[in-house]
Protein backbone atom coordinates (compact mmCIF):
# COMPACT_ATOMS: atom_id res chain seq x y z
CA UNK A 1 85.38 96.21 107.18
CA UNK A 2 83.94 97.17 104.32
CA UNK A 3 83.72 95.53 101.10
CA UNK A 4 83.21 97.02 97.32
CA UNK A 5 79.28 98.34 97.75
CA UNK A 6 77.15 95.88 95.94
CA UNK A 7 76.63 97.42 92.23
CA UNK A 8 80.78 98.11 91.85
CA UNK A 9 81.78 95.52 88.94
CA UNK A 10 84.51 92.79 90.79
CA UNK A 11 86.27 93.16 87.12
CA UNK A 12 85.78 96.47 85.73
CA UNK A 13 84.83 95.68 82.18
CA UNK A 14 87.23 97.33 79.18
CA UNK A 15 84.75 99.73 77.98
CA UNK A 16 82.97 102.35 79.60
CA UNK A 17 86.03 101.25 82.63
CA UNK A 18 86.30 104.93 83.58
CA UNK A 19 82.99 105.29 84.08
CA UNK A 20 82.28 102.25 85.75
CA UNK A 21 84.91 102.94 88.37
CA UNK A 22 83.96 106.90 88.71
CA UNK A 23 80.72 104.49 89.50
CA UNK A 24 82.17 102.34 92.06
CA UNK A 25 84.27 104.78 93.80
CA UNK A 26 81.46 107.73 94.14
CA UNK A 27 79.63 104.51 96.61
CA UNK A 28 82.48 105.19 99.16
CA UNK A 29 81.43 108.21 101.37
CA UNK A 30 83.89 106.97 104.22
CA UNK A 31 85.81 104.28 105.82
CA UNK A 32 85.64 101.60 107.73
CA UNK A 33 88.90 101.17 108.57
CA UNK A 34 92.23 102.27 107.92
CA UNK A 35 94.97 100.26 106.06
CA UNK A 36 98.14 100.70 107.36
CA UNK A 37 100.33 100.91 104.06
CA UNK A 38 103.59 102.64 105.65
CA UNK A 39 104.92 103.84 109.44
CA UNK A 40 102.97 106.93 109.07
CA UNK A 41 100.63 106.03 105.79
CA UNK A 42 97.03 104.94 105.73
CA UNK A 43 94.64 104.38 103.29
CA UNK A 44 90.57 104.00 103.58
CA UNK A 45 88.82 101.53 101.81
CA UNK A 46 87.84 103.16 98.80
CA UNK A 47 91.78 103.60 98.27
CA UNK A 48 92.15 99.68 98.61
CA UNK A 49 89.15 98.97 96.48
CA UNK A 50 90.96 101.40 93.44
CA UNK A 51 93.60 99.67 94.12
CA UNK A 52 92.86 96.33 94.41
CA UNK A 53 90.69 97.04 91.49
CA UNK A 54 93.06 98.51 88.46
CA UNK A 55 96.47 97.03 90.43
CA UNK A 56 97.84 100.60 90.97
CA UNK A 57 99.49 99.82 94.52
CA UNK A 58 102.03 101.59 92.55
CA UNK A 59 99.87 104.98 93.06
CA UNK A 60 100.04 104.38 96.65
CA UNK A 61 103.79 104.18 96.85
CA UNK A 62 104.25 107.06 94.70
CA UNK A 63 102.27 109.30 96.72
CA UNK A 64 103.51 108.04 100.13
CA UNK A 65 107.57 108.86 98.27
CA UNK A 66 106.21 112.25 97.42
CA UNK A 67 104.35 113.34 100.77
CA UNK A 68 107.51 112.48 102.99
CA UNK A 69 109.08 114.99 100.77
CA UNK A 70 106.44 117.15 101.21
CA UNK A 71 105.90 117.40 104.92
CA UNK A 72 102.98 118.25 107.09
CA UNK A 73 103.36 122.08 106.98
CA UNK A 74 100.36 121.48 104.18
CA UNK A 75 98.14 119.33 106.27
CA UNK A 76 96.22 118.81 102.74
CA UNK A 77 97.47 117.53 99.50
CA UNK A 78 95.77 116.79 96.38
CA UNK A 79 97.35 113.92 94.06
CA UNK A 80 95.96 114.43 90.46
CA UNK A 81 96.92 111.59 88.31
CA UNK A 82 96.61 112.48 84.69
CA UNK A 83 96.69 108.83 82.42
CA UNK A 84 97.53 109.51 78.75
CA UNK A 85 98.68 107.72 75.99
CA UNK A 86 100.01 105.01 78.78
CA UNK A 87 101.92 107.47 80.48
CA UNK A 88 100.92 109.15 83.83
CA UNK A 89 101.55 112.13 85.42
CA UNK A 90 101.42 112.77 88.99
CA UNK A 91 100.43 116.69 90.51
CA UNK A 92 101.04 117.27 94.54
CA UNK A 93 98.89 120.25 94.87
CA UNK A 94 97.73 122.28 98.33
CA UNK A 95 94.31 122.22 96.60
CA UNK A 96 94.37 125.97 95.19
CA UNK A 97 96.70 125.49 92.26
CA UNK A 98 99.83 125.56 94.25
CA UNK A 99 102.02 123.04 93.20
CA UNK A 100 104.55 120.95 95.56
CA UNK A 101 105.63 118.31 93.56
CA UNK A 102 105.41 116.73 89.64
CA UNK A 103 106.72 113.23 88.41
CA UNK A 104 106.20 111.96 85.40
CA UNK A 105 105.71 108.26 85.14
CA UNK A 106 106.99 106.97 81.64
CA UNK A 107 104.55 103.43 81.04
CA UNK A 108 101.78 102.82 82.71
CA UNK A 109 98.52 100.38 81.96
CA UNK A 110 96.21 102.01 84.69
CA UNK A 111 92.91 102.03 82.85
CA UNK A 112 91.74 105.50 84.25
CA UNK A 113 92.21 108.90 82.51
CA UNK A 114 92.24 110.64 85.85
CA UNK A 115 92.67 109.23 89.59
CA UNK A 116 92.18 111.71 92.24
CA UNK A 117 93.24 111.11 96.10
CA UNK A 118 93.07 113.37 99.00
CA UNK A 119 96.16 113.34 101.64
CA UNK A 120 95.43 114.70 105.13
CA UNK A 121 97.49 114.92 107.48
CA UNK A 122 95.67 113.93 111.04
CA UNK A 123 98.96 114.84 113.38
CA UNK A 124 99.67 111.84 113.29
CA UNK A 125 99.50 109.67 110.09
CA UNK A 126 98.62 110.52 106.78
CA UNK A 127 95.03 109.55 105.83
CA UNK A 128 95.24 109.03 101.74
CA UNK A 129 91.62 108.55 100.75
CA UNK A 130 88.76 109.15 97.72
CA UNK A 131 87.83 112.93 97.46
CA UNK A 132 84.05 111.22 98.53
CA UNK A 133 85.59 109.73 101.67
CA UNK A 134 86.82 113.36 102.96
């Protein structure tokens, strides 16, 4: 398994946070192993380290809600979340600008002006990782 790499902060500090976690998660150019999250959901590390780290399991559920909807015809999706003002909103995007799907999340305390995952569809589960892990 592996662990946060050995510069990311354990407690991301209040300023500079963003860039301290763009930081942390640029170390993760892979996985280890998979974390089964859901029947046909799993996440790589670098998705349980962002987490862990800013306690947004929340992110995870919302984009696992949104991909079943979705469907594998897209065997890519990318989930743009867009922090402002402490309200979020999630994009499900094919990666050219084509939008599937939009919620709008009314509070939220993730300290991160922009999270960006990668969904791919393997044939069998969905692999949601870092855009560095792909």
């Amino acid at each position: 398994m592996q662990n946060a790499p050995d510069n990311a902060p354990a407690n991301l500090p209040a300023n500079n946070a963003d860039d301290a976690l763009q930081t942390a998660l640029s170390q993760f150019t892979g996985t280890a192993q998979y974390w089964r999250v859901a029947r046909q959901f799993v996440i790589t590390d670098g998705v349980k380290f962002l987490a862990e780290s800013l306690k947004c399991f929340w992110l995870v559920d919302a984009a696992i809600s949104h991909l079943l909807e979705i469907g594998t015809d897209d065997w890519f999706v990318l989930i743009i979340t867009n922090v402002e003002d402490g309200k979020a909103t999630m994009i499900y995007e094919d990666g050219n600008g084509q939008e599937h799907a939009r919620q709008e999340i009314g509070y939220t305390d993730l300290d991160a002006d922009v999270v960006r995952l990668y969904a791919c569809w393997d044939s069998q589960n969905w692999v949601i990782m870092l855009p560095s892990e792909y």
